[in-house]
Protein backbone atom coordinates (compact mmCIF):
# COMPACT_ATOMS: atom_id res chain seq x y z
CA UNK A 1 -27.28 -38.83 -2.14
CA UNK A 2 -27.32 -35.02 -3.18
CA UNK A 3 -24.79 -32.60 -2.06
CA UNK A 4 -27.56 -30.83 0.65
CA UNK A 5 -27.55 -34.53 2.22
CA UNK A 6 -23.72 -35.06 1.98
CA UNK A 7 -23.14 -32.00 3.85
CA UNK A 8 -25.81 -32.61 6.53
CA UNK A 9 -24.72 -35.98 7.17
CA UNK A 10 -21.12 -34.52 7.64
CA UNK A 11 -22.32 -31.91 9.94
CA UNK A 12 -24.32 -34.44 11.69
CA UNK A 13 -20.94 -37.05 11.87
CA UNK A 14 -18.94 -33.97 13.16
CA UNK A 15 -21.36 -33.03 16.11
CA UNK A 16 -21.06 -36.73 17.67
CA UNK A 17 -17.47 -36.42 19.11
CA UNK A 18 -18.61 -32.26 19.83
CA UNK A 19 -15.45 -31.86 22.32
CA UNK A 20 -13.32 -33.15 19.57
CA UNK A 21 -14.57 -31.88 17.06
CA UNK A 22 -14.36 -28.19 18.72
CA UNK A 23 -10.57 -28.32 19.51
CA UNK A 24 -9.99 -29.21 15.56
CA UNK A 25 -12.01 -26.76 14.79
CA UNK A 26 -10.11 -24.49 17.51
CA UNK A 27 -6.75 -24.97 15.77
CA UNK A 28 -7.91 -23.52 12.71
CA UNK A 29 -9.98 -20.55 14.28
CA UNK A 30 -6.29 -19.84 15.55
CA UNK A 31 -4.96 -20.20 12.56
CA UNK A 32 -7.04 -18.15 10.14
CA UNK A 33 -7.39 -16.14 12.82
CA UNK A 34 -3.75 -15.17 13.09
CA UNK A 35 -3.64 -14.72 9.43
CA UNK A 36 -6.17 -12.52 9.27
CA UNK A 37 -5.13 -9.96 11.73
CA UNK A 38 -1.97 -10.07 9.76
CA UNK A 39 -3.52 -9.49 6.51
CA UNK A 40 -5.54 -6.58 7.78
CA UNK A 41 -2.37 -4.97 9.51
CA UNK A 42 -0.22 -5.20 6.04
CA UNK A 43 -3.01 -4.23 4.33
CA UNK A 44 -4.07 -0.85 6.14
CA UNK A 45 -0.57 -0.09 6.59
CA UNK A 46 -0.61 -0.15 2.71
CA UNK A 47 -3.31 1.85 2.39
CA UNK A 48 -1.62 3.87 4.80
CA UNK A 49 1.85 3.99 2.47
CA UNK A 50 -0.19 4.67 -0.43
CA UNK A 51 -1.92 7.53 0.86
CA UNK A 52 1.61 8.89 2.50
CA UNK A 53 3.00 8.53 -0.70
CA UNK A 54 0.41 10.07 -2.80
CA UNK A 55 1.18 13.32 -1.15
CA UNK A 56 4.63 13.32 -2.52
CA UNK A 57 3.94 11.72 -6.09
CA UNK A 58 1.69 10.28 -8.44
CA UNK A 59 1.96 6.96 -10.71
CA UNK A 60 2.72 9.61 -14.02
CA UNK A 61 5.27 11.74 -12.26
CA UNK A 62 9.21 11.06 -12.52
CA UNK A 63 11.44 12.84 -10.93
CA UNK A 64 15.20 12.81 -12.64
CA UNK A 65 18.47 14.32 -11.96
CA UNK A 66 22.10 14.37 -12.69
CA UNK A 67 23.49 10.71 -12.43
CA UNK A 68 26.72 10.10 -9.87
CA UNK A 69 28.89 9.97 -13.50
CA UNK A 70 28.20 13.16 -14.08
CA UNK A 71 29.98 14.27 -10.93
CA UNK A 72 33.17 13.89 -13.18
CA UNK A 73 37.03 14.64 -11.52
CA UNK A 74 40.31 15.21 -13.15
CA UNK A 75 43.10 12.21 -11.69
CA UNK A 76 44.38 15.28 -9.96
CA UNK A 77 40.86 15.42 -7.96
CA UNK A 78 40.44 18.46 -9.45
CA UNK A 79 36.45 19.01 -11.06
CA UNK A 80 36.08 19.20 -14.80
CA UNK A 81 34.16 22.03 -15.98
CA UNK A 82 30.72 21.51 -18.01
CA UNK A 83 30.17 23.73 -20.52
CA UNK A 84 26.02 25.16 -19.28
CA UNK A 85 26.19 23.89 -15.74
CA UNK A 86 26.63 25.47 -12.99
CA UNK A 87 28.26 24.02 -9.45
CA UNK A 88 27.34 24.07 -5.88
CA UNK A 89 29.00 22.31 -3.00
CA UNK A 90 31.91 20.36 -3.45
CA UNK A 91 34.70 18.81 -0.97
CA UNK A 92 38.25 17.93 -0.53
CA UNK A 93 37.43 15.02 -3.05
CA UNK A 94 36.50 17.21 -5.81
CA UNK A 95 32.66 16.11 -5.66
CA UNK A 96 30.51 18.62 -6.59
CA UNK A 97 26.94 19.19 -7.84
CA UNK A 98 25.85 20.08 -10.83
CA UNK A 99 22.75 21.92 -12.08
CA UNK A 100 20.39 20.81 -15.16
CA UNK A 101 19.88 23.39 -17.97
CA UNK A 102 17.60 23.48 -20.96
CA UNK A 103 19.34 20.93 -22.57
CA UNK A 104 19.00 18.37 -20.23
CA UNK A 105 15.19 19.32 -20.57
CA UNK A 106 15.17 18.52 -24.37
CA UNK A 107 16.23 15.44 -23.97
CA UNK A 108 14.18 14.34 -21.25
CA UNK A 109 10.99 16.31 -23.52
CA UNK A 110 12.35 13.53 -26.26
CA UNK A 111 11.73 10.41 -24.52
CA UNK A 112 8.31 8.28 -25.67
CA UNK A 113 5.70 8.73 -23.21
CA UNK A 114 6.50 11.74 -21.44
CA UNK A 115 3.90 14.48 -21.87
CA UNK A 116 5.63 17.31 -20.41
CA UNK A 117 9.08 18.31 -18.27
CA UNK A 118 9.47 20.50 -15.47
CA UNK A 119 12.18 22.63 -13.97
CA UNK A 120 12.37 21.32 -10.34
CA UNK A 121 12.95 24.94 -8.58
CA UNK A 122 13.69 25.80 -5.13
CA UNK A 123 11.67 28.22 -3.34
CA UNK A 124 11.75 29.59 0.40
CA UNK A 125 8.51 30.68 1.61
CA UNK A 126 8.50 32.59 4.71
CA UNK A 127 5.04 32.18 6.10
CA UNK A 128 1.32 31.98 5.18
CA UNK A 129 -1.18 34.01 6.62
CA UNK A 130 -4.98 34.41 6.32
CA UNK A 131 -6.86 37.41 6.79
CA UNK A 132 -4.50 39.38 8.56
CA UNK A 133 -4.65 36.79 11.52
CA UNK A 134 -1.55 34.08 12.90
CA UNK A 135 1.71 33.74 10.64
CA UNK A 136 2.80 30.35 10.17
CA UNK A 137 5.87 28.74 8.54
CA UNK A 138 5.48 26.44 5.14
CA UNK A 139 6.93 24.95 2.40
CA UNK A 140 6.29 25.38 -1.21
CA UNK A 141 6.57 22.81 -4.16
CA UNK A 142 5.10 22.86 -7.87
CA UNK A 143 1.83 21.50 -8.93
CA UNK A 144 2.84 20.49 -12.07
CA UNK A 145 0.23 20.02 -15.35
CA UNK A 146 -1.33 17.16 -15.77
CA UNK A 147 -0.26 16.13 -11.97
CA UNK A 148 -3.15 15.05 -9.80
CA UNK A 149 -3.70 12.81 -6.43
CA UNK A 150 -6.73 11.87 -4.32
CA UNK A 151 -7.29 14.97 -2.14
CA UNK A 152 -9.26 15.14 0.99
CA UNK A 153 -11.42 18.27 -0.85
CA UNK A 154 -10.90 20.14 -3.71
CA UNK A 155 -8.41 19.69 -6.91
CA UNK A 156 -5.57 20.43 -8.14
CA UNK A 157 -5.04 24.16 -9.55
CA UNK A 158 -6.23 23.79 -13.52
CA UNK A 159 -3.34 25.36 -16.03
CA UNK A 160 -5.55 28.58 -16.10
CA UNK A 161 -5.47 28.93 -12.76
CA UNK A 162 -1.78 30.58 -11.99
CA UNK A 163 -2.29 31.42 -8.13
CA UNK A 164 -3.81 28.29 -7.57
CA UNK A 165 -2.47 26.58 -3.63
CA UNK A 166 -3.01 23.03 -2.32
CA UNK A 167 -2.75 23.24 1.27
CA UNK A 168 -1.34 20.45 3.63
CA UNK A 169 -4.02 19.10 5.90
CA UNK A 170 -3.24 20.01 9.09
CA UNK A 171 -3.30 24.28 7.61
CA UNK A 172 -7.17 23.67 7.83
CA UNK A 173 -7.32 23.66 11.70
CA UNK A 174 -4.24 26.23 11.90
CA UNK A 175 -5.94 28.61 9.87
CA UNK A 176 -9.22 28.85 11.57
CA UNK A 177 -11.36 26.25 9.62
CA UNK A 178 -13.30 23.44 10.89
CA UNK A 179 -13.35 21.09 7.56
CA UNK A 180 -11.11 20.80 4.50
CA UNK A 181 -14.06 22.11 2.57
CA UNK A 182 -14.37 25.31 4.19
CA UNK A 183 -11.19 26.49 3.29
CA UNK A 184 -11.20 25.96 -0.35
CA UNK A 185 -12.08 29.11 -2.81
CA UNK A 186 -10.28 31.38 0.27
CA UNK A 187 -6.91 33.87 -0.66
CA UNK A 188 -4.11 33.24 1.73
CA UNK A 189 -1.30 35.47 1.30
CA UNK A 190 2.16 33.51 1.20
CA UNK A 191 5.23 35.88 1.54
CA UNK A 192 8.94 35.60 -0.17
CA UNK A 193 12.05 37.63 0.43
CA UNK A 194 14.44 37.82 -2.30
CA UNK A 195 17.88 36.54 -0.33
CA UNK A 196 20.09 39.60 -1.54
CA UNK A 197 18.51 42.78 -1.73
CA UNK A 198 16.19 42.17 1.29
CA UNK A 199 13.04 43.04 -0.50
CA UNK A 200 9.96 41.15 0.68
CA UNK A 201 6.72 40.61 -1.72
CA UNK A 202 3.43 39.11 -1.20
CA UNK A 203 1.72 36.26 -3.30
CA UNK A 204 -2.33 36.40 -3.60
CA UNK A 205 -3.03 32.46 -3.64
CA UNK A 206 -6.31 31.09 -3.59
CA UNK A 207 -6.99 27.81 -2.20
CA UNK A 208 -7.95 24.88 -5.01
CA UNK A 209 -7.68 21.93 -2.55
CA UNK A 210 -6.51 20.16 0.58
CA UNK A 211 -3.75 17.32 0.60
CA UNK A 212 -4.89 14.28 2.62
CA UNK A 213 -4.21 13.76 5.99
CA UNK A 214 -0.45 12.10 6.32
CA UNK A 215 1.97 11.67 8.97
CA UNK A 216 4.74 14.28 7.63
CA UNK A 217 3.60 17.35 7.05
CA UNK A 218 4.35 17.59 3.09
CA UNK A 219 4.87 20.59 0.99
CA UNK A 220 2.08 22.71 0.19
CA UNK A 221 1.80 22.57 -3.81
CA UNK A 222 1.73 26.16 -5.75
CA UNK A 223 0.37 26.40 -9.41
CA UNK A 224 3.86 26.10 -11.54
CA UNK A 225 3.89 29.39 -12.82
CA UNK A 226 3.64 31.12 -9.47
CA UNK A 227 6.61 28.53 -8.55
CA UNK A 228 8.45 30.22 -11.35
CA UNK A 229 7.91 33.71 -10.54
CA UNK A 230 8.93 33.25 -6.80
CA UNK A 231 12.13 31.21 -7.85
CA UNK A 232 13.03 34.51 -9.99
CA UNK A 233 11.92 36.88 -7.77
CA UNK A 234 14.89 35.06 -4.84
CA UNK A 235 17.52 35.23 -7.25
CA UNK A 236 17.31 32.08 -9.16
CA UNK A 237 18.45 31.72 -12.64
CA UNK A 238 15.16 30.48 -15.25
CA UNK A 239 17.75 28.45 -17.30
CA UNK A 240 19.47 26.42 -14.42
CA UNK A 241 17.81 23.94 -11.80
CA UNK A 242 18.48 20.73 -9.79
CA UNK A 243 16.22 17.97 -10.80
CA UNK A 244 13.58 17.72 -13.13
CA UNK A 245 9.91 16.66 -12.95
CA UNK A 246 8.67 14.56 -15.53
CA UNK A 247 4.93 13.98 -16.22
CA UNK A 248 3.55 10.88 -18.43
CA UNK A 249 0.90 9.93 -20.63
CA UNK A 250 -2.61 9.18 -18.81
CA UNK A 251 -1.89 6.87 -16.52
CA UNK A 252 1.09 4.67 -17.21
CA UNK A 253 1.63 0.80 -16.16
CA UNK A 254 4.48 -0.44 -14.28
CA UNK A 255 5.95 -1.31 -17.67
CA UNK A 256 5.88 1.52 -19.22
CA UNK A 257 7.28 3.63 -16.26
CA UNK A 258 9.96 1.03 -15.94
CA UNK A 259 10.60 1.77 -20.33
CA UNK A 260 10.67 5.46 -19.58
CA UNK A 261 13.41 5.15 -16.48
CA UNK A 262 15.70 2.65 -18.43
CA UNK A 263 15.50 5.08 -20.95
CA UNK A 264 16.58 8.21 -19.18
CA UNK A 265 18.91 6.17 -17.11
CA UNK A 266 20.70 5.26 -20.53
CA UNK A 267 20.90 8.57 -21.50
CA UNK A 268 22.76 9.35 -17.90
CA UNK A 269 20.46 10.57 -15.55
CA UNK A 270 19.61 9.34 -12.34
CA UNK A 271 15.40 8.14 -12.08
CA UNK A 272 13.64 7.95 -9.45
CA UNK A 273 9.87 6.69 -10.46
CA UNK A 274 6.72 6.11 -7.98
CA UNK A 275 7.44 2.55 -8.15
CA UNK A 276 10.83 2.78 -6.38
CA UNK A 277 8.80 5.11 -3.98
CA UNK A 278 6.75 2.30 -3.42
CA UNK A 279 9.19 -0.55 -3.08
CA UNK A 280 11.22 2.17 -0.46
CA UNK A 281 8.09 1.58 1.90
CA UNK A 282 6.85 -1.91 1.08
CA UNK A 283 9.63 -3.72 1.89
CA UNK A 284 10.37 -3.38 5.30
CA UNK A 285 6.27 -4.07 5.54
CA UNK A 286 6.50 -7.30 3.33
CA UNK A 287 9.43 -8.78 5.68
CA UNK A 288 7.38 -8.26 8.61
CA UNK A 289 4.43 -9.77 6.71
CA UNK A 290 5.92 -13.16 6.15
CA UNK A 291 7.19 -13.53 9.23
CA UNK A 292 3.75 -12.70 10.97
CA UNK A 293 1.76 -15.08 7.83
CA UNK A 294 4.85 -17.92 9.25
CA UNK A 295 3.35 -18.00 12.67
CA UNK A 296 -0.44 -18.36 10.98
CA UNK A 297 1.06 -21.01 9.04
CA UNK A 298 2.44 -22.76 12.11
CA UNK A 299 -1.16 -22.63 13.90
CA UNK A 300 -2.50 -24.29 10.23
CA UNK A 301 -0.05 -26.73 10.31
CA UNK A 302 -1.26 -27.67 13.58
CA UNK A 303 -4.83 -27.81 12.36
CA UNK A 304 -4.20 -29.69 9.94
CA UNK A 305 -2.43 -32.89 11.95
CA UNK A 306 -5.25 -32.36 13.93
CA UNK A 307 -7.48 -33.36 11.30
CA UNK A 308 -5.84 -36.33 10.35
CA UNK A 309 -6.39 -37.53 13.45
CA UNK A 310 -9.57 -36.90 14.09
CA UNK A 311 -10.40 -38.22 10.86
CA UNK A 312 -8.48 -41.24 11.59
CA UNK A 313 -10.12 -41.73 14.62
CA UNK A 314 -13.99 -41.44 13.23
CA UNK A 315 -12.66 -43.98 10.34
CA UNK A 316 -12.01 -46.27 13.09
CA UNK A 317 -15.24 -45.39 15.47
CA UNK A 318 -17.56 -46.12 12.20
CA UNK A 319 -16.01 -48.80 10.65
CA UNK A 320 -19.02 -50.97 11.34
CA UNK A 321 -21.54 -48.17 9.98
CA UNK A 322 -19.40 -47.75 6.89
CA UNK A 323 -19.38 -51.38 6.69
CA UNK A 324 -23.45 -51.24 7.01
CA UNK A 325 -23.62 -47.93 3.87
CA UNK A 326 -22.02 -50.39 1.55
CA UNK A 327 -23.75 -53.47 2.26
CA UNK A 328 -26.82 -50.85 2.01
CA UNK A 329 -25.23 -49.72 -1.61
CA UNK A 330 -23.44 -46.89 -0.59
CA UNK A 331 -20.66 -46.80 -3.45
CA UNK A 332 -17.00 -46.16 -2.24
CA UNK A 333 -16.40 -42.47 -3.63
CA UNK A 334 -19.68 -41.87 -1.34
CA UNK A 335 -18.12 -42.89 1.55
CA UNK A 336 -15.00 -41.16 0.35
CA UNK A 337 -17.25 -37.68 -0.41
CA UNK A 338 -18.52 -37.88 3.09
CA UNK A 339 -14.98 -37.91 4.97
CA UNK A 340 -13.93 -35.30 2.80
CA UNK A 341 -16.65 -32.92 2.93
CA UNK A 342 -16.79 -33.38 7.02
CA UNK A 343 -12.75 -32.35 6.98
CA UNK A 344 -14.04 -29.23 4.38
CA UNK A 345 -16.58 -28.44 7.18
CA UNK A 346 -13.74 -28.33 9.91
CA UNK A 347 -11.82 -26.01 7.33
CA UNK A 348 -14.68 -23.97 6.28
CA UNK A 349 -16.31 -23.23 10.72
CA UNK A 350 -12.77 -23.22 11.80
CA UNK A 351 -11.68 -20.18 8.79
CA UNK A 352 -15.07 -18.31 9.21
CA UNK A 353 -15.22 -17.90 13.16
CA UNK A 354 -11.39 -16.75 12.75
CA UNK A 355 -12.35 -14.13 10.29
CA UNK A 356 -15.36 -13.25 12.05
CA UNK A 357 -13.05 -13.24 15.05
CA UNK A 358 -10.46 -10.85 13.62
CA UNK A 359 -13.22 -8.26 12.01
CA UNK A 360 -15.49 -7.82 15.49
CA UNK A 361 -11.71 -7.33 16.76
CA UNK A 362 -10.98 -4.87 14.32
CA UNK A 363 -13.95 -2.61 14.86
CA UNK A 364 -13.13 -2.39 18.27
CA UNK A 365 -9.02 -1.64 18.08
CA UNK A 366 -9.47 0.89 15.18
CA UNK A 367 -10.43 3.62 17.08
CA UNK A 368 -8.25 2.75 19.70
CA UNK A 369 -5.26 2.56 17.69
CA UNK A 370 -6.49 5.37 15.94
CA UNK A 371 -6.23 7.23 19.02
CA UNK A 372 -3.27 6.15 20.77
CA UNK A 373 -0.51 4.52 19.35
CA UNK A 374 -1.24 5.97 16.07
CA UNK A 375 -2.28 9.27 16.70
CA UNK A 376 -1.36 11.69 14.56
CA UNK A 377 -0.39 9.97 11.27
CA UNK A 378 -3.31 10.92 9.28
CA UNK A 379 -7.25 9.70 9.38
CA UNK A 380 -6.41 5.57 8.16
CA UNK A 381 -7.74 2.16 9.45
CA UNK A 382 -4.70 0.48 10.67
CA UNK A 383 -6.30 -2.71 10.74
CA UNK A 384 -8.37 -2.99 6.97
CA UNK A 385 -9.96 -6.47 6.14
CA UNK A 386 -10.79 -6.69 2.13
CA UNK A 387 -13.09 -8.94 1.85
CA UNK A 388 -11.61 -10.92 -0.99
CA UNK A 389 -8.65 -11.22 0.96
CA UNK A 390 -11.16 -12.75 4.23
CA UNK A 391 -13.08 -15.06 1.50
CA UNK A 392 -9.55 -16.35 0.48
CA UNK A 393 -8.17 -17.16 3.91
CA UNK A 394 -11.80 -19.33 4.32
CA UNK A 395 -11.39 -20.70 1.05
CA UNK A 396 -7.53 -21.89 1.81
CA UNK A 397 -8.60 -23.26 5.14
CA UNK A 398 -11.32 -25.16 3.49
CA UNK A 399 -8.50 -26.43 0.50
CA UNK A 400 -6.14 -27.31 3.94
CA UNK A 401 -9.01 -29.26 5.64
CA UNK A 402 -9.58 -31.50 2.00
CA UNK A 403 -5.85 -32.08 1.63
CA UNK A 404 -5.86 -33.30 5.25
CA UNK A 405 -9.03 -35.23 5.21
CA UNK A 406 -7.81 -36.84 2.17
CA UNK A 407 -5.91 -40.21 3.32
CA UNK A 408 -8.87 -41.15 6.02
CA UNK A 409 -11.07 -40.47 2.98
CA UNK A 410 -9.28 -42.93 0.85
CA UNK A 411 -9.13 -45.54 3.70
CA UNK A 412 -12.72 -45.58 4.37
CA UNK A 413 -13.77 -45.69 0.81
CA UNK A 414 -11.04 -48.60 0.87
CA UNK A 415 -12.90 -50.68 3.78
CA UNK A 416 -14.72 -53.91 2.86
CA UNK A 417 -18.47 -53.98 3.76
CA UNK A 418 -17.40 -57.36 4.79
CA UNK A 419 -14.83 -57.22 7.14
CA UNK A 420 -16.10 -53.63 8.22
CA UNK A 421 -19.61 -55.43 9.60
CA UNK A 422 -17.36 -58.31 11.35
CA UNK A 423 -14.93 -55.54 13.19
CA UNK A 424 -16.04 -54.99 16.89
């Protein structure tokens, strides 16, 4: 026999005990059913993550700062002074912070890999307006060189361009535009009051780009010199700041971010990298994932006694037709291919009506969840179904359905034609 007539005759075995048949079949359109709502929920919430997280930092950016050793006390309690660095804060323990200078830049400049450092400065915007019309409240950050994300329209201010502005999302709408598209190439005028004399000053900023859609409204992102000028203009020193920003080579692997933060980290700073931003949001995700997958693999597990049984139970309903194949010829590893590639097909209808099950499902709740219980945290499918992911979870319940199908397999290969013809 060919494989086309091994799987027909299996199909054709499999529809004679239909009610059967269906509720094997049944437990395993639970199963991968289960498992693929659960991969689709993990996996648009991590879309979701990586979008949220994209709007704070990029695979090549770093951010670094002064290590919790550096926060250094006399016995007494009393803070040591360090020569270049300035404090701020500070309780009745003697804890206190201190600020990064240009040394701490040089160093951080020195490390393999890193194509440029940043002071980290701290700005206070006061509002952003358009055209002379409604005022609104933002925050400011630096778009830093060689610093760029997936953006909903436009990109990232070039080093030439020093008023460039990326604007958070939901600025479209509050400034009077109807798409993200619309509002790039336009001047917005942000506005900055120097803390001690008073004195107020306007910044011309036109508009490179739009951050994605997120939950959080993040930081609007000002070309790095104009973050400069306004950190100068409120009274900040150019030689002192908090943190600073480090930008890689191209676009590093895991490895060689992980190289760059042991490095730093030996050399006493604190590191934070995008992976650790990553890990911060995965892992609650990935503990909710296994226990969801647990409860798919219960429903399998199910599925797949099920098959033994009814496996078992064809052996013994055909015993006299096996008996009849190999008086007819049929070798043993025939008989054996049949029983396996009938528990296969139970694997195989039972994994592709689940998937199909869960995707018709998922057009239908996206919207809805879109709309409801996820309103407002940016424009994501909360339910995403990759289809290498879907072909795997058919493919496994296929692999589940041989391994089950396996001992009645063996045992009707096994029978003698004999004592198989004799059997009533």
């Amino acid at each position: 026999m060919r494989i086309p007539d091994y799987i027909s005759t299996a199909q054709t075995n499999l529809l004679r005990t239909k009610l059967r048949t269906f509720l094997t079949v049944l437990a395993f359109v639970i199963g991968t059913f289960t498992l693929s709502m659960t991969t689709a929920f993990s996996q648009g919430l991590r879309s979701y993550i990586n979008t949220q997280i994209e709007a704070y930092g990029t695979p090549n950016m770093i951010m670094v700062s002064l290590a919790s050793n550096n926060k250094q006390t006399s016995s007494s309690g009393v803070p040591y002074y360090q020569s270049g660095r300035q404090t701020a804060g500070g309780d009745r323990g003697g804890q206190v912070s201190y600020t990064m200078n240009a040394s701490d830049l040089a160093k951080v400049e020195a490390v393999s890999d890193v194509q440029g450092a940043y002071p980290d400065y701290n700005v206070s915007v006061d509002y952003i307006q358009y055209n002379e019309q409604q005022k609104y409240t933002i925050q400011a950050s630096s778009a830093y060189p060689g610093i760029s994300t997936t953006l909903a329209a436009g990109q990232y201010p070039t080093g030439a361009q020093t008023n460039g502005i990326v604007l958070p999302y939901p600025y479209v709408e509050a400034l009077g535009f109807q798409s993200a598209n619309d509002v790039v190439g336009k001047t917005v005028i942000l506005h900055a009051t120097n803390p001690t004399t008073h004195a107020g000053k306007n910044y011309a900023m036109v508009v490179t780009g739009v951050l994605p859609d997120t939950a959080h409204v993040p930081s609007a992102t000002l070309s790095y010199q104009t973050i400069s000028n306004m950190a100068q203009f409120e009274g900040g020193a150019a030689d002192t700041f908090g943190n600073i920003t480090v930008v890689t080579n191209g676009n590093p692997t895991k490895a060689v971010r992980s190289q760059i933060k042991n490095k730093l980290q030996g050399e006493g700073y604190q590191v934070q990298t995008y992976d650790d931003l990553l890990n911060n949001f995965s892992k609650p995700l990935t503990i909710v994932t296994y226990g969801l997958d647990g409860f798919a693999g219960i429903a399998l597990l199910a599925a797949t006694i099920g098959i033994v049984n009814t496996l078992l139970m064809s052996v013994l309903e055909r015993t006299q037709e096996i008996g009849l194949l190999k008086a007819l010829g049929m070798r043993r590893r025939g008989i054996t291919f049949i029983y396996l590639t009938e528990a296969a097909s139970i694997g195989f209808w039972g994994g592709v009506i689940g998937v199909a099950g869960a995707s018709l499902l998922g057009l239908a709740l996206n919207p809805v969840l879109s709309n409801t219980l996820f309103k407002g945290i940016g424009k994501a499918h909360i339910l995403s179904y990759p289809l290498p992911y879907m072909v795997a979870i058919i493919g496994g319940a296929m692999i589940i359905g041989l391994l089950a199908g396996t001992l009645p397999a063996i045992r009707a290969g096994k029978l003698d034609p004999i004592d198989a013809l004799r059997r009533e």
